[in-house]
Protein backbone atom coordinates (compact mmCIF):
# COMPACT_ATOMS: atom_id res chain seq x y z
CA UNK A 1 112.44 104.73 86.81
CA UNK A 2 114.14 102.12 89.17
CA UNK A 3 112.27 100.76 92.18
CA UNK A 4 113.20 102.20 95.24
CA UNK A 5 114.64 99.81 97.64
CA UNK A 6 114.15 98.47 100.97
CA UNK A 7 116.14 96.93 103.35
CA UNK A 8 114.25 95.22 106.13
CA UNK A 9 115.67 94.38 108.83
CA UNK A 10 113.88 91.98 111.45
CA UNK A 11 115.24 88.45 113.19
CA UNK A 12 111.93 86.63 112.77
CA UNK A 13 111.74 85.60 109.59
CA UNK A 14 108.16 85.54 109.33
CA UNK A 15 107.91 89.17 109.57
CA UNK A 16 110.62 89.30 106.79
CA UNK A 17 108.50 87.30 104.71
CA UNK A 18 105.17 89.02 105.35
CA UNK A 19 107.23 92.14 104.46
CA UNK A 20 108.27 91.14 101.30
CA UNK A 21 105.01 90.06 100.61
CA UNK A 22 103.25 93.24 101.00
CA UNK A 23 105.89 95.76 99.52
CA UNK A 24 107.07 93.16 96.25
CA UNK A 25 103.69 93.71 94.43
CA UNK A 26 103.98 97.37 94.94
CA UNK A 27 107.21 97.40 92.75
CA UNK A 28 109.54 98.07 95.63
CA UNK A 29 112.60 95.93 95.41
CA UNK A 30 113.15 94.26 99.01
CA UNK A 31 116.37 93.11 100.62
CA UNK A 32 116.00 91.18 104.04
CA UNK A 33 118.58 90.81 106.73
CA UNK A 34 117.95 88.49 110.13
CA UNK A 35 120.32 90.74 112.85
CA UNK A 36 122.54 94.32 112.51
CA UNK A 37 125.41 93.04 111.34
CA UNK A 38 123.91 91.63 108.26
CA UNK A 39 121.84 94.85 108.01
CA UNK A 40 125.19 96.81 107.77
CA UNK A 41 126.31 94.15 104.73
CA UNK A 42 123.18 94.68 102.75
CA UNK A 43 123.01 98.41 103.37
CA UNK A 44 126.67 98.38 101.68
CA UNK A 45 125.86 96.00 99.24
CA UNK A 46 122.49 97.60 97.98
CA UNK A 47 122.66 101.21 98.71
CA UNK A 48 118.79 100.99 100.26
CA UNK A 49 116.01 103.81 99.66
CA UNK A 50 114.37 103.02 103.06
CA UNK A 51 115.46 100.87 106.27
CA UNK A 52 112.71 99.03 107.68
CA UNK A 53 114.46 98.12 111.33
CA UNK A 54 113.03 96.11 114.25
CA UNK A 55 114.41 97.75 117.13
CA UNK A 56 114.85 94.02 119.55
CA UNK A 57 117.36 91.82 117.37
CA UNK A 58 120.57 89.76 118.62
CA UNK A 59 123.39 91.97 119.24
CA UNK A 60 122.50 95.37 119.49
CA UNK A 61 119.06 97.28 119.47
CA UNK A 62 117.31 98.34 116.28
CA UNK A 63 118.48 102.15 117.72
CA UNK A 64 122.23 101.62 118.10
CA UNK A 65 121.85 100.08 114.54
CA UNK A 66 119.76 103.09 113.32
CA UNK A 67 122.63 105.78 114.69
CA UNK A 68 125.36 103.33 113.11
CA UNK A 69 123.46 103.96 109.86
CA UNK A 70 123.14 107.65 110.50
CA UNK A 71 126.79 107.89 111.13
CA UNK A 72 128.08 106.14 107.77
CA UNK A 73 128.31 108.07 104.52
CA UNK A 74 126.23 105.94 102.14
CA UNK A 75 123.37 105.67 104.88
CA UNK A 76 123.12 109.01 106.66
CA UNK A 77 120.62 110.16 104.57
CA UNK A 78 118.52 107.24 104.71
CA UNK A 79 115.27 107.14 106.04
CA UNK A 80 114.76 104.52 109.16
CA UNK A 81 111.94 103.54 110.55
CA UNK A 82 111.76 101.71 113.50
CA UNK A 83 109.65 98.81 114.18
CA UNK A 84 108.57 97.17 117.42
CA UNK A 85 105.93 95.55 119.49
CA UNK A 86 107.03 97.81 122.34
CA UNK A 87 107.50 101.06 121.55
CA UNK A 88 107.69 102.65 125.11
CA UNK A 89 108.19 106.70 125.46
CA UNK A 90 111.75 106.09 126.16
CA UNK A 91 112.12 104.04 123.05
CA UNK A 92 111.09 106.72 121.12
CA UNK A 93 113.38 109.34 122.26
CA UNK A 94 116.14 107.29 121.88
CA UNK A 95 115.15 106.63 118.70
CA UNK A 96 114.54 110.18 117.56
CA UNK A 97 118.07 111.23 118.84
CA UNK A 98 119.46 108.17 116.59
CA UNK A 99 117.90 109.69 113.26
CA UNK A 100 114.56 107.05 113.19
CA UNK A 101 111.71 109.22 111.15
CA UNK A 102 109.11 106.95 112.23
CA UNK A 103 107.98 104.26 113.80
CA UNK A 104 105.95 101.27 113.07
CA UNK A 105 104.28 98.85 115.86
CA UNK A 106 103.30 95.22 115.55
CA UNK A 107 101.44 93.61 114.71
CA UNK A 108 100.96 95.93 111.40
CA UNK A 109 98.81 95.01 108.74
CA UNK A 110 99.64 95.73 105.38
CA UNK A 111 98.08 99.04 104.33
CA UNK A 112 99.92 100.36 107.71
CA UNK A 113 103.35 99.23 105.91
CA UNK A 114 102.23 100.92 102.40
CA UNK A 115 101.68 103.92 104.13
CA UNK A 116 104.43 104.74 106.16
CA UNK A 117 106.92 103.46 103.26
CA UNK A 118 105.04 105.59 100.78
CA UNK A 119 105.24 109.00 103.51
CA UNK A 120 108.83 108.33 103.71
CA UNK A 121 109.51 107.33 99.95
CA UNK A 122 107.83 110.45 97.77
């Protein structure tokens, strides 16, 4: 069976990296992408399982990007999780309304990561 892939989207690279790190030795194959409209390039390019997004990036919020995903064919069925250090009541609706099917807060650790990927990945 193929690995299921994830496209993580996040414009600090550290988390990117820490990402990787943690989902890589679980077999999942990882793309990264620093803002949206590189997100929207490797979502194309890869045809992701899962969308990791941060929802404060350059450009546009992780939710505009998450109801651009959920309005294009090969990513409307896509699971998108949303990812922020501020994850206000607001946030969240505006998420929900966008298609996000969860949401992640930093700081995360890893077996936080493993287990929201793995709800949303069975």
């Amino acid at each position: 069976m193929a690995p299921k892939k994830i496209l993580v989207v996040d414009d600090d690279s550290d988390i990117l990296e820490i990402v990787r790190k943690f989902l890589e030795p679980e077999g999942y194959e990882v793309f990264t992408a620093p803002d949206g409209p590189h997100a929207v390039e490797q979502a194309n390019r890869h045809q992701p399982d899962l969308i990791l997004l941060d929802n404060r990036m350059p450009f546009f919020s992780g939710v505009w990007y998450c109801d651009a995903f959920k309005r294009k064919a090969n990513t409307k069925n896509v699971p998108v999780i949303l990812i922020s250090g501020f994850l206000d009541g607001e946030t969240v609706r505006k998420a929900m309304k966008a298609g996000a099917v969860d949401f992640l807060r930093k700081p995360f650790g890893r077996k936080d990561l493993l287990e929201i990927v793995r709800k949303h990945l069975r």
